[in-house]
N, C-alpha and C. Protein backbone atom coordinates (compact mmCIF):
# COMPACT_ATOMS: atom_id res chain seq x y z
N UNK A 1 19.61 -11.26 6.79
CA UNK A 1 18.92 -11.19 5.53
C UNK A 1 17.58 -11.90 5.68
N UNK A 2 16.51 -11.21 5.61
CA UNK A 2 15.19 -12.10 5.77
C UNK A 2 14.78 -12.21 4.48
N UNK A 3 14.20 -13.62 4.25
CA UNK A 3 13.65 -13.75 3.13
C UNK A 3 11.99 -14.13 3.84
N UNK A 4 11.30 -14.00 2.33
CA UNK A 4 10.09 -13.80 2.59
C UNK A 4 9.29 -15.04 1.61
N UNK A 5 8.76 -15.75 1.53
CA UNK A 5 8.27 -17.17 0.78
C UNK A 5 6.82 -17.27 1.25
N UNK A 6 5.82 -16.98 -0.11
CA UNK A 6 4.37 -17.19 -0.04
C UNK A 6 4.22 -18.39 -0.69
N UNK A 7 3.48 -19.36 -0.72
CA UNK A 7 2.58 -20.30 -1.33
C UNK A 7 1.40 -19.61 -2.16
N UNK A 8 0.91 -20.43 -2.65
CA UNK A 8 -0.26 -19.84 -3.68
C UNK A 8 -1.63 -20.20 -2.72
N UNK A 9 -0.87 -20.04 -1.57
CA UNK A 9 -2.68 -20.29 -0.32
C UNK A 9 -3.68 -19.20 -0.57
N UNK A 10 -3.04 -18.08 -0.50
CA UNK A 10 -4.23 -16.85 -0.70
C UNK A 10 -5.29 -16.91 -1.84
N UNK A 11 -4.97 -17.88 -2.96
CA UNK A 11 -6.22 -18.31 -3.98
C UNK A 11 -7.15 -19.45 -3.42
N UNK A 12 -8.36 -18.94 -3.62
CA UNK A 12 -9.56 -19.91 -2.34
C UNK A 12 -9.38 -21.13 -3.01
N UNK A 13 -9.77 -21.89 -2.67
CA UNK A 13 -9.75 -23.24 -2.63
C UNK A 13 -10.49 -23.71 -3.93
N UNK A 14 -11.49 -23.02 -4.05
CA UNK A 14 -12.40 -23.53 -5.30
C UNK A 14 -11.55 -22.84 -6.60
N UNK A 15 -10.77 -21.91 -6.59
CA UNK A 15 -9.81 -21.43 -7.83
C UNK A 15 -8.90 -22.95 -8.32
N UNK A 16 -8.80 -22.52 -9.50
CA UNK A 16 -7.37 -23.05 -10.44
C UNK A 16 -6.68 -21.71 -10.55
N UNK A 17 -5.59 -22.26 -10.52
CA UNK A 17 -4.07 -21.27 -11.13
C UNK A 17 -3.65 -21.74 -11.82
N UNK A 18 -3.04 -21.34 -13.19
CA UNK A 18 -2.09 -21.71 -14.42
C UNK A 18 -0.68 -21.07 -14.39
N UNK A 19 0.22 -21.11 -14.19
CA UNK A 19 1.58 -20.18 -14.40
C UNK A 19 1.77 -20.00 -15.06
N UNK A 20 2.30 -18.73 -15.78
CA UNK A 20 1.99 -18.45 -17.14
C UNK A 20 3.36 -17.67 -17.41
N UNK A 21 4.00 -17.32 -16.51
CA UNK A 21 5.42 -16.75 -16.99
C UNK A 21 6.13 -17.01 -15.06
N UNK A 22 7.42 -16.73 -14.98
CA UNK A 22 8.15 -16.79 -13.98
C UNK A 22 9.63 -16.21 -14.02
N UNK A 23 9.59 -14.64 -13.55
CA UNK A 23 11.07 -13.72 -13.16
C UNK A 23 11.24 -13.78 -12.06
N UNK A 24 12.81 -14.37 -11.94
CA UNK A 24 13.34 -13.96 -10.80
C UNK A 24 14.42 -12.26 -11.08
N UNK A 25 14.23 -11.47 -10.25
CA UNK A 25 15.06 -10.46 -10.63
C UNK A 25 15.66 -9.66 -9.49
N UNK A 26 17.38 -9.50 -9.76
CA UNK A 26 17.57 -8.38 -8.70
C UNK A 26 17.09 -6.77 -9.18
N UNK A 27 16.37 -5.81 -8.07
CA UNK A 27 16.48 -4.93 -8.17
C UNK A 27 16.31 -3.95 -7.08
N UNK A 28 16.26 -2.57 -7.65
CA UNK A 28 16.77 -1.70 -6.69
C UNK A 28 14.86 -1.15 -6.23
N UNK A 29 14.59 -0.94 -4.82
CA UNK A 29 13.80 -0.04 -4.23
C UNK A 29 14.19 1.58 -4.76
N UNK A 30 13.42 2.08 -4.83
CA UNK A 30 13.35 3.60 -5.79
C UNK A 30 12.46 4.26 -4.94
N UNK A 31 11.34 4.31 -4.78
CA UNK A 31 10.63 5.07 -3.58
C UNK A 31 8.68 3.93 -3.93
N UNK A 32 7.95 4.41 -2.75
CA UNK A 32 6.71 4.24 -2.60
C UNK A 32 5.84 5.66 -3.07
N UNK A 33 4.49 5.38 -3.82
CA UNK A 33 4.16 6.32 -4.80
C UNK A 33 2.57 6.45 -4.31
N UNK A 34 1.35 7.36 -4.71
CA UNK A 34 -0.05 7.04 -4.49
C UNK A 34 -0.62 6.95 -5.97
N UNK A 35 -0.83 6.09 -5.97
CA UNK A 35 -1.58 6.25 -7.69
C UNK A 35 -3.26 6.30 -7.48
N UNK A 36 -3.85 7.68 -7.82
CA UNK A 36 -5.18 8.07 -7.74
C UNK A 36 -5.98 7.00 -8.89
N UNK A 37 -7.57 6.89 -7.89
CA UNK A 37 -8.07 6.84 -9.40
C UNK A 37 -8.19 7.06 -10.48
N UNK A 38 -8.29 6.11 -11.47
CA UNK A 38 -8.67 7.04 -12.82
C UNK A 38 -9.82 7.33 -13.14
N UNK A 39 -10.75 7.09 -12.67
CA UNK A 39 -12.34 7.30 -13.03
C UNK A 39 -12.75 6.45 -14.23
N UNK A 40 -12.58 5.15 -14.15
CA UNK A 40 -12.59 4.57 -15.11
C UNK A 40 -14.33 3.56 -15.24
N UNK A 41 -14.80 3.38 -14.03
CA UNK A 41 -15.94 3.27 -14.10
C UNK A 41 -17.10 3.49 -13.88
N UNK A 42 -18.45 2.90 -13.21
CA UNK A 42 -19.68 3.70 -12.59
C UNK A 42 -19.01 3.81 -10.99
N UNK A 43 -18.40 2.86 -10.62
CA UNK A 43 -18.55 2.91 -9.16
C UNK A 43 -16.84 3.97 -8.84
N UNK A 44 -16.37 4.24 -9.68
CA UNK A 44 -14.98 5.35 -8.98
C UNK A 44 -15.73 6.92 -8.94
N UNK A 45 -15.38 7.08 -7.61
CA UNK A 45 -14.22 6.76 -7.04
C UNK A 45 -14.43 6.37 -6.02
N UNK A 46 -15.64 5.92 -5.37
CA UNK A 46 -16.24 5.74 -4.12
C UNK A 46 -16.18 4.03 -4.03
N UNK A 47 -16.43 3.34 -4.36
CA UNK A 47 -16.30 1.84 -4.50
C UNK A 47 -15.76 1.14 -5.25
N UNK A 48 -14.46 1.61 -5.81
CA UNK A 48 -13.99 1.31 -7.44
C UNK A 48 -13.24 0.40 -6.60
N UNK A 49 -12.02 0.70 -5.76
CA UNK A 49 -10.56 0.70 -5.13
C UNK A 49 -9.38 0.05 -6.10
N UNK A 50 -9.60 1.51 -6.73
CA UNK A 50 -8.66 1.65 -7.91
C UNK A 50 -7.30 1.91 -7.92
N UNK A 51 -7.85 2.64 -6.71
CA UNK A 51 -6.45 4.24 -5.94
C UNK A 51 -5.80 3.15 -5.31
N UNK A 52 -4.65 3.39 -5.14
CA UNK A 52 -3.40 2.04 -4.90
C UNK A 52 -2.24 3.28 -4.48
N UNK A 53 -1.44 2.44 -3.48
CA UNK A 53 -0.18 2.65 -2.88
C UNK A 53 0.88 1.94 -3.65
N UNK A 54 1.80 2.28 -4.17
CA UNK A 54 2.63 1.55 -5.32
C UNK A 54 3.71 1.08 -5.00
N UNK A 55 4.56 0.50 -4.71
CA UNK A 55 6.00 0.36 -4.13
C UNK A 55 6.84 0.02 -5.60
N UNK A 56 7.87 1.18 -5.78
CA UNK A 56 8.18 0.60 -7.12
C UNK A 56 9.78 0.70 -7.10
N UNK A 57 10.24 -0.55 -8.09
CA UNK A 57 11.18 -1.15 -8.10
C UNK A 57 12.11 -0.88 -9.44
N UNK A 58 13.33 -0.56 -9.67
CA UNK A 58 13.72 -0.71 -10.41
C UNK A 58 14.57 -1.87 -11.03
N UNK A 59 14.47 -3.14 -12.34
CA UNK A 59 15.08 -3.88 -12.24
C UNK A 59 16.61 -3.88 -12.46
N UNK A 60 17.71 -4.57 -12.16
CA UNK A 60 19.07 -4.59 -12.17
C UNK A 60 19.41 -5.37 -13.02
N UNK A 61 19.03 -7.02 -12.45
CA UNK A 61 19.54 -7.78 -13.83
C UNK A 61 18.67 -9.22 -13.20
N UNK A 62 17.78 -9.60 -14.65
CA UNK A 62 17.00 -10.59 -14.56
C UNK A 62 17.95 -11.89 -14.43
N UNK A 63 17.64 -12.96 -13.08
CA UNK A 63 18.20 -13.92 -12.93
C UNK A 63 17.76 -15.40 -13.50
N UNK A 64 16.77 -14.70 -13.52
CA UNK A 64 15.80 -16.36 -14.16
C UNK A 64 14.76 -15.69 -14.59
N UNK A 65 14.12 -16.80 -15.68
CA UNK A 65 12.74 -16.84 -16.64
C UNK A 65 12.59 -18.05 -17.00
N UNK A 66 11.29 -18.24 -17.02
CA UNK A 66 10.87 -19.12 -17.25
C UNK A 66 9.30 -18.79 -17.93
N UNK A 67 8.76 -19.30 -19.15
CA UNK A 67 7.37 -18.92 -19.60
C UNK A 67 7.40 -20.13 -20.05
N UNK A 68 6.01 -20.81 -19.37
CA UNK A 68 6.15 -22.71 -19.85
C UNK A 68 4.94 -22.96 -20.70
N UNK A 69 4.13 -21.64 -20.94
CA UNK A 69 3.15 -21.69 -22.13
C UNK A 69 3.15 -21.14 -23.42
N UNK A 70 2.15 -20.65 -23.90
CA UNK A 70 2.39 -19.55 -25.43
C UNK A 70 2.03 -17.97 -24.96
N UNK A 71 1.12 -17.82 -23.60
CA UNK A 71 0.60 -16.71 -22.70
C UNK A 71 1.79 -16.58 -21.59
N UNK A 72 1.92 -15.32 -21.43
CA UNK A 72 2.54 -14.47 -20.07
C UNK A 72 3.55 -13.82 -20.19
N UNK A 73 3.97 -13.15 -19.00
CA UNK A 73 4.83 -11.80 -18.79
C UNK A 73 6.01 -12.21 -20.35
N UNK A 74 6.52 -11.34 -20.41
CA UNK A 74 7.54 -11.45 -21.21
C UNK A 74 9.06 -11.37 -20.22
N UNK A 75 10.28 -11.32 -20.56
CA UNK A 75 11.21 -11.10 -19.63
C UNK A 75 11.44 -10.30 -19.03
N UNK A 76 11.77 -9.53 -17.50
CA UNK A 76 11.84 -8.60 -17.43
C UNK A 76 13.86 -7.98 -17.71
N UNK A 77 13.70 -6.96 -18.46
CA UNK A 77 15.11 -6.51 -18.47
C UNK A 77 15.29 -5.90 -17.54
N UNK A 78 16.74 -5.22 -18.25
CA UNK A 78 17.58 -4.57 -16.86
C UNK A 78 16.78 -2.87 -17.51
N UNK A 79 16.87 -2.37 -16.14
CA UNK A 79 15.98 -1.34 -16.35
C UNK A 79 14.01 -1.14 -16.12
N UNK A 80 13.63 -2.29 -16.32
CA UNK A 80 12.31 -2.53 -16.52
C UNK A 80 11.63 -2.02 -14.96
N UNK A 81 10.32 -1.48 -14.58
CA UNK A 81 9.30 -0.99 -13.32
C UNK A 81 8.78 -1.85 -13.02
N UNK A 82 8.87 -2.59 -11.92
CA UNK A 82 8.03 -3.12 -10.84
C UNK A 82 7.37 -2.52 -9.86
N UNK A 83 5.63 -2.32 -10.26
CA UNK A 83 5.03 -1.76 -9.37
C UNK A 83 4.29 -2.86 -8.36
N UNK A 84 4.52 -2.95 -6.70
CA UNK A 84 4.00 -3.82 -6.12
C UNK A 84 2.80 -2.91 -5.40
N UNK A 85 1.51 -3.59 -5.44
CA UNK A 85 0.64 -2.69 -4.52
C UNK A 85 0.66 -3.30 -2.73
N UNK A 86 1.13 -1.79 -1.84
CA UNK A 86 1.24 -2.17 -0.98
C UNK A 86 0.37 -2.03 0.04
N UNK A 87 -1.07 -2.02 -0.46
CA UNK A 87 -2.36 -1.90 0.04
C UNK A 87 -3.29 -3.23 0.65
N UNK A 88 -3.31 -3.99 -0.57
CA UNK A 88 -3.34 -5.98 -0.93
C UNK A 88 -2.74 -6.17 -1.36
N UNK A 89 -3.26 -7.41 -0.99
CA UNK A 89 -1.88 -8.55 -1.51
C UNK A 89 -2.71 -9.26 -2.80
N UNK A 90 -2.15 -9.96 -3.80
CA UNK A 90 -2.17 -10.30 -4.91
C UNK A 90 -2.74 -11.64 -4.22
N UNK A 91 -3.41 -12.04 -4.98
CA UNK A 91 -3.93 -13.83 -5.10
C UNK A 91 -2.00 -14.68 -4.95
N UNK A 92 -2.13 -15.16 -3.90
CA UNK A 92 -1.16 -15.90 -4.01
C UNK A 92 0.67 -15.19 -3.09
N UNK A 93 0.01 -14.15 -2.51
CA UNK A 93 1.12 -13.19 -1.81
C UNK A 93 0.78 -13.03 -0.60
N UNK A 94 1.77 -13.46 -0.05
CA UNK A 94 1.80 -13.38 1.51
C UNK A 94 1.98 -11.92 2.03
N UNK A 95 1.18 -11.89 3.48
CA UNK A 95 1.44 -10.35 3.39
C UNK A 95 2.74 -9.95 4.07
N UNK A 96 3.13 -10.90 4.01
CA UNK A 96 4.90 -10.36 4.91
C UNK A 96 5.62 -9.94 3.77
N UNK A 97 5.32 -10.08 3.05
CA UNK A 97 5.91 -9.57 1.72
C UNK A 97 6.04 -7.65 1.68
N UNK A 98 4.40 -7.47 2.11
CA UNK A 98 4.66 -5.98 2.07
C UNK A 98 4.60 -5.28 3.18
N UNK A 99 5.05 -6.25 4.45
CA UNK A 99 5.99 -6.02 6.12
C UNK A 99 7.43 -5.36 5.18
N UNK A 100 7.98 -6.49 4.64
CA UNK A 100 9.61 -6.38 4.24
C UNK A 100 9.76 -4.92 3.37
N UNK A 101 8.78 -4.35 2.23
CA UNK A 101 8.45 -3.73 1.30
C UNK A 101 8.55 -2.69 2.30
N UNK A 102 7.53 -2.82 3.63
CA UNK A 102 7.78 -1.42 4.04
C UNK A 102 8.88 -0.57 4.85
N UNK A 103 9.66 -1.94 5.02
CA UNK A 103 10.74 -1.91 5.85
C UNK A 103 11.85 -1.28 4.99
N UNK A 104 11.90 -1.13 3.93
CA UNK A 104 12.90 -0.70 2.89
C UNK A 104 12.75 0.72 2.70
N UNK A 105 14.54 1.20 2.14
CA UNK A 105 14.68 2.21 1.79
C UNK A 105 15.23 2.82 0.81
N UNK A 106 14.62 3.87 0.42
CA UNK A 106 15.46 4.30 -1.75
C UNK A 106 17.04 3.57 -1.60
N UNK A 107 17.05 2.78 -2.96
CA UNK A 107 18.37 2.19 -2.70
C UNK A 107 18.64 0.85 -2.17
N UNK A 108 18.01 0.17 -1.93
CA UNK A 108 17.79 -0.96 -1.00
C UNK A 108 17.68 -1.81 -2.20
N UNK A 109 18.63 -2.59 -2.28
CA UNK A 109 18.55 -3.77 -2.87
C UNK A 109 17.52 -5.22 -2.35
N UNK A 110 17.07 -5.88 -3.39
CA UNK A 110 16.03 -6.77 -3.43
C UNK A 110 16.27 -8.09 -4.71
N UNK A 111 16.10 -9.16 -3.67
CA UNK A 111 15.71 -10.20 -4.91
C UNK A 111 14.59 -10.52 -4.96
N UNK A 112 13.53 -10.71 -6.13
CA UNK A 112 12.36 -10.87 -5.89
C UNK A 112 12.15 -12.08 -7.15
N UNK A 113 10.95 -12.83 -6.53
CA UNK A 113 10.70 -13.62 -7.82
C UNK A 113 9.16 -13.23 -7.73
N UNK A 114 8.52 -13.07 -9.04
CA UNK A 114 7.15 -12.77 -9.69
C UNK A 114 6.46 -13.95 -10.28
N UNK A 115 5.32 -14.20 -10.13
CA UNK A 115 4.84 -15.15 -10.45
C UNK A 115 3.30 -14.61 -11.75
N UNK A 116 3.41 -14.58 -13.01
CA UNK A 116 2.71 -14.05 -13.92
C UNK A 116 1.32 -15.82 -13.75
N UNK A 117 0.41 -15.73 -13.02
CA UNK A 117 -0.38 -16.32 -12.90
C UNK A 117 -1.75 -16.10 -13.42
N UNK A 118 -2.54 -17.15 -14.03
CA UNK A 118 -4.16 -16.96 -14.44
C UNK A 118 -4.90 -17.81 -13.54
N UNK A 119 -5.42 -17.30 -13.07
CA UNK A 119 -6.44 -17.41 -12.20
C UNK A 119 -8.06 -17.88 -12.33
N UNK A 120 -8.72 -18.90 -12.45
CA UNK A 120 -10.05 -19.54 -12.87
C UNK A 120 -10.70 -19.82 -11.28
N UNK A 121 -12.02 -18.85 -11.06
CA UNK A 121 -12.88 -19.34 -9.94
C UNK A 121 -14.21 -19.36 -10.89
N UNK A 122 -14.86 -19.87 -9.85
CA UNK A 122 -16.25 -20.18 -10.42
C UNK A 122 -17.18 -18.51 -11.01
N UNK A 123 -16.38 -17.61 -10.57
CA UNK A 123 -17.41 -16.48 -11.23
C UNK A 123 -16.43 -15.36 -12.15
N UNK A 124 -14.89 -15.88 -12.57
CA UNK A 124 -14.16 -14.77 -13.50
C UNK A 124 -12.96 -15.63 -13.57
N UNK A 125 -12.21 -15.01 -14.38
CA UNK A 125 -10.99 -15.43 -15.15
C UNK A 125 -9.74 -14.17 -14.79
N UNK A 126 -9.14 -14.18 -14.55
CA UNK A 126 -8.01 -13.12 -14.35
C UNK A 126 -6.66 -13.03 -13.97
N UNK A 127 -5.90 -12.41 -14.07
CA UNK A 127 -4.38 -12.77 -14.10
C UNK A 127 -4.10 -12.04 -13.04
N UNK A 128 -2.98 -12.69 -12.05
CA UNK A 128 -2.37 -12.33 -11.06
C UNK A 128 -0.91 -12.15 -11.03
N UNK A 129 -0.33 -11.00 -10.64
CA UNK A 129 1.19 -10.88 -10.33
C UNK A 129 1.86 -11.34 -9.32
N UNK A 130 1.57 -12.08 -8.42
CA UNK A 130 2.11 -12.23 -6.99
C UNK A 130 3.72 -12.44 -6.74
N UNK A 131 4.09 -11.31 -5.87
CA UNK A 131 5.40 -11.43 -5.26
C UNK A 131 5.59 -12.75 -4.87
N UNK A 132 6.02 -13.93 -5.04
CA UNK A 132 6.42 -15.31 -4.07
C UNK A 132 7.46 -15.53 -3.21
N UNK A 133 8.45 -14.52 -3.57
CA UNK A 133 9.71 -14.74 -2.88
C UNK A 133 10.07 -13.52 -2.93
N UNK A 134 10.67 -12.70 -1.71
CA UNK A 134 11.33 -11.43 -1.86
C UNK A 134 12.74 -11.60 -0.65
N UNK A 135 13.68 -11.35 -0.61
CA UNK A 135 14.76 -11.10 -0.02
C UNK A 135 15.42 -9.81 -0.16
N UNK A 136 15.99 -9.13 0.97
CA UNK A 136 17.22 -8.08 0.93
C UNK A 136 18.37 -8.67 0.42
N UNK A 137 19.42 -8.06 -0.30
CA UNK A 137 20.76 -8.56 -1.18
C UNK A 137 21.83 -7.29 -0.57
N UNK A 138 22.60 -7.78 0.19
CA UNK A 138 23.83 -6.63 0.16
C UNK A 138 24.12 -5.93 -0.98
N UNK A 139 24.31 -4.55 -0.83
CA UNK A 139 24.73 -3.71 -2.11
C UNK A 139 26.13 -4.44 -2.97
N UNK A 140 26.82 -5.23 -2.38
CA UNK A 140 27.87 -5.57 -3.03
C UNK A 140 27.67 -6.78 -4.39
N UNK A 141 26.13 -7.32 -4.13
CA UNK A 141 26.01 -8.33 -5.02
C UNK A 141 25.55 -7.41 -6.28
């Protein structure tokens, strides 16, 4: 069973991070997807990099939550889509994360914990999803 454990290193040094919600959840691998641009600004589709590789998850049953502010994710239920992009990595996601992601197959059970993070550098404000922890789970759990 390999597990997979990022730190929040991938945010540069001059960033703050706030945590703003925290799911741990088992769920099931479902398939990898291409999600096109949408043409949503001046620079798509040529410099947008909008267009994303999706790895998506279906959830089973949320193991933990935690939201320690009045901002972030809400819980995820049973049933709920986890889309991971398996193109980059999120502020704060290691890329072995989407080694393991690609190593999987429809059906493949997963524990994953999500980290609903805000993000402050010296030139924007923005929220990050980062995978922090991902593991394979025998089908029997």
């Amino acid at each position: 069973m390999a597990v997979v454990a990022a730190a929040c290193s991938a945010v540069s040094p001059a960033s703050e991070s706030e945590l703003l919600a925290r799911n741990t959840v088992l769920a099931v691998y479902e398939n990898t997807v291409e999600q096109p641009c949408r043409f949503m600004t001046a620079d798509c589709p040529d410099r947008c990099d909008h267009a994303t590789r999706a790895a998506i998850f279906r959830v089973i049953k949320n193991e933990s939550y935690a939201k320690p502010g009045q901002y972030g994710d809400d819980k995820m239920e049973e049933g709920s889509i986890v889309h991971i992009n398996t193109r980059k990595d999120e502020p704060g996601q290691a890329p072995a994360v989407r080694e393991l992601i690609s190593e999987l197959k429809p059906g493949d059970r997963v524990r994953m914990t999500i980290h609903h993070n805000y993000i402050k550098d010296e030139s924007a404000h923005y929220p990050a999803r980062p995978v922090v922890q991902i593991e394979r789970v025998p089908a029997a759990e």
